[in-house]
Protein backbone atom coordinates (compact mmCIF):
# COMPACT_ATOMS: atom_id res chain seq x y z
CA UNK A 1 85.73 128.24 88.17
CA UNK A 2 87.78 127.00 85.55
CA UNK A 3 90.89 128.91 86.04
CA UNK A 4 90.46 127.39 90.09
CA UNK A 5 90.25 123.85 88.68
CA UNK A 6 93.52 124.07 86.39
CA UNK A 7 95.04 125.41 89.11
CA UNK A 8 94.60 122.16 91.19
CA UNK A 9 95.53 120.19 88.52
CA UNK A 10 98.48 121.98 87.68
CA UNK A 11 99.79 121.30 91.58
CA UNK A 12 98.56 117.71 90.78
CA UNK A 13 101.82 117.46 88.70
CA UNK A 14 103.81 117.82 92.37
CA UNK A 15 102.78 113.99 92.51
CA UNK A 16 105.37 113.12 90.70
CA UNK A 17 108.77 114.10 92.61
CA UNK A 18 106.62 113.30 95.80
CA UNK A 19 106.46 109.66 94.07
CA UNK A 20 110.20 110.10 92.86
CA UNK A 21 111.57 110.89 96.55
CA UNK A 22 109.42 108.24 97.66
CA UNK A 23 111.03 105.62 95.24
CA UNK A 24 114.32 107.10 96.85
CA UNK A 25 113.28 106.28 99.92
CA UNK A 26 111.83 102.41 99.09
CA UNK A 27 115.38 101.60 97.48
CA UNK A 28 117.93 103.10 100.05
CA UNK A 29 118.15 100.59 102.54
CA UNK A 30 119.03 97.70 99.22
CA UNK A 31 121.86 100.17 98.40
CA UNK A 32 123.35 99.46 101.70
CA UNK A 33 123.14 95.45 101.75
CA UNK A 34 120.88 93.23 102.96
CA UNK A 35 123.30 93.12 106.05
CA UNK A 36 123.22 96.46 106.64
CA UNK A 37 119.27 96.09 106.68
CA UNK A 38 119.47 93.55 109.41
CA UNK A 39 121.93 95.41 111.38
CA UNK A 40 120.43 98.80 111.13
CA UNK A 41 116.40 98.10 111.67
CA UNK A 42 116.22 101.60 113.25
CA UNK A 43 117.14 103.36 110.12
CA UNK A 44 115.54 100.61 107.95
CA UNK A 45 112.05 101.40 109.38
CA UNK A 46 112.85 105.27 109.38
CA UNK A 47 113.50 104.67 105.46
CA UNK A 48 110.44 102.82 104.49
CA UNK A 49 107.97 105.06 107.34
CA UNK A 50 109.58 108.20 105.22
CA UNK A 51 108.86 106.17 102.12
CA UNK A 52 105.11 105.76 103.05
CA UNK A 53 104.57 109.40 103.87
CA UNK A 54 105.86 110.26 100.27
CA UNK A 55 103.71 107.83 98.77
CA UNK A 56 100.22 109.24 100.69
CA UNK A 57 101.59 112.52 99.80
CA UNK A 58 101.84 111.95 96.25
CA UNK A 59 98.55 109.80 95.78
CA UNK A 60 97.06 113.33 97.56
CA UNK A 61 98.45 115.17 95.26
CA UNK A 62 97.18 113.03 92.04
CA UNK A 63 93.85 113.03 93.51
CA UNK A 64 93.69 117.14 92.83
CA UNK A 65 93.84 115.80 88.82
CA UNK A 66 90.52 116.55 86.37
CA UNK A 67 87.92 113.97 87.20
CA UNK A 68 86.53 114.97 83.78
CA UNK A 69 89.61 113.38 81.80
CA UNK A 70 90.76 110.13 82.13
CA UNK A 71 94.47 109.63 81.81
CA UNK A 72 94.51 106.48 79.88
CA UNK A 73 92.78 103.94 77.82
CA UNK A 74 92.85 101.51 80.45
CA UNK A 75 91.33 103.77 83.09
CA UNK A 76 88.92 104.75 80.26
CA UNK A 77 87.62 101.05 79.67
CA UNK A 78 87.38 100.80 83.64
CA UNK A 79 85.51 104.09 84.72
CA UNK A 80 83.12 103.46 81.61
CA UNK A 81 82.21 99.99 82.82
CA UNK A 82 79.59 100.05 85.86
CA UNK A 83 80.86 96.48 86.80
CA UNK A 84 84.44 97.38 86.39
CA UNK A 85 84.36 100.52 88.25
CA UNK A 86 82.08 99.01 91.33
CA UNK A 87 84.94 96.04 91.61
CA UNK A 88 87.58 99.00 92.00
CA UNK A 89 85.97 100.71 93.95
CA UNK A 90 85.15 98.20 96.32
CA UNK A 91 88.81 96.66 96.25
CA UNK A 92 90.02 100.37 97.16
CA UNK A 93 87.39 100.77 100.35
CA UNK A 94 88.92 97.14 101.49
CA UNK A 95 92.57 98.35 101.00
CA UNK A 96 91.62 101.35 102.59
CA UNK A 97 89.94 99.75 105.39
CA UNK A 98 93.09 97.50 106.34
CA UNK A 99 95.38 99.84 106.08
CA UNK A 100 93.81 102.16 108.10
CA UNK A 101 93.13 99.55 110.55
CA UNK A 102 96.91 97.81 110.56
CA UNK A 103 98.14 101.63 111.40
CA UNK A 104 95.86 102.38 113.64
CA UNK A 105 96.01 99.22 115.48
CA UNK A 106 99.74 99.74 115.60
CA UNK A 107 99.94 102.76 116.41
CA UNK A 108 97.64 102.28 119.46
CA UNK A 109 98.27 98.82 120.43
CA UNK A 110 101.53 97.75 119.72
CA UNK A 111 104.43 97.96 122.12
CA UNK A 112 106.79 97.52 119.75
CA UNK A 113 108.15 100.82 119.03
CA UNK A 114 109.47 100.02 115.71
CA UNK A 115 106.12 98.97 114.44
CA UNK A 116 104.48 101.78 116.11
CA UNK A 117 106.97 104.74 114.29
CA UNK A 118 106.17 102.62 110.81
CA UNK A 119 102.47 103.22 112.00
CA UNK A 120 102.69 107.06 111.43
CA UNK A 121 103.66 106.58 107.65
CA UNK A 122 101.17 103.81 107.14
CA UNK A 123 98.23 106.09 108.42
CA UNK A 124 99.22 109.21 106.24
CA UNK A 125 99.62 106.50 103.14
CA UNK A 126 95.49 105.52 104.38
CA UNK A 127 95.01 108.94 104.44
CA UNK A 128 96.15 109.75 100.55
CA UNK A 129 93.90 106.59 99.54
CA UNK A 130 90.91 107.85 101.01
CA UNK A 131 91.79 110.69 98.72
CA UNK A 132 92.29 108.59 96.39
CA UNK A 133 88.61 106.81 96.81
CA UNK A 134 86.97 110.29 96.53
CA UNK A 135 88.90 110.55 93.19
CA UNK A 136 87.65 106.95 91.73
CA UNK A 137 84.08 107.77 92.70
CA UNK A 138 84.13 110.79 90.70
CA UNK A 139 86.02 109.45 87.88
CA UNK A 140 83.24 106.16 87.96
CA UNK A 141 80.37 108.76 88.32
CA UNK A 142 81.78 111.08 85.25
CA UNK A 143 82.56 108.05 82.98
CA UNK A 144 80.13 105.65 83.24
CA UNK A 145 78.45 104.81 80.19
CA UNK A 146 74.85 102.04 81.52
CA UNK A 147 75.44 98.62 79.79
CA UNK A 148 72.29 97.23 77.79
């Protein structure tokens, strides 16, 4: 069992060129011109729907981490805290819930084709915060220490 879990979180560690490429992808179109951003929506979208699917990939990947171990003292002082830890949790589930509900929305609903292809990336980012959610349950559930 343990050689299994430091497996997992040794592919965790993927999270970070997956967060790299997607940094790659968020600052490509500025490269060009703000101009060139106007002109070029097409590959503008394509850029930041590429950028999303990066981002879900990577927060997937960090989610595979050690619930056990907390990463910093920050993330320490909110896992410990029951009230701390219920407020993040509950501000994930909402930003989990609108995403999920702008991508599928536009992905269903929309006409505009644009929107709709920037749907796909917006649904896989969802996707790697649900992951995500799992993760901060466990990490609130493994940390907690009751306040008097």
């Amino acid at each position: 069992m343990k050689s299994s879990k430091q497996f997992f979180h040794l592919i965790s560690y993927l999270q970070y060129p997956l967060m790299l490429i997607a940094i790659f992808f968020a600052v490509k179109p500025y490269f060009n011109g703000i101009e060139y951003m106007a002109n070029h929506l097409d590959s503008t979208i394509k850029d930041f729907n590429t950028m999303l699917i990066f981002m879900g990939l990577g927060i997937s990947f960090s989610t595979l981490q050690d619930t056990q171990k907390t990463q910093n003292e920050f993330s320490k002082r909110v896992w410990q805290s029951p009230k701390k830890s219920r407020r993040m949790l509950i501000m994930l589930s909402i930003s989990i819930v609108f995403i999920f509900s702008f991508g599928i929305f536009a992905y269903f609903f929309t006409a505009n084709e644009k929107i709709k292809e920037l749907s796909f990336g917006v649904i896989v980012f969802g996707i790697g915060l649900m992951g995500l959610l799992k993760a901060a349950i466990e990490m609130a559930e493994n940390h907690r220490i009751e306040e008097s």
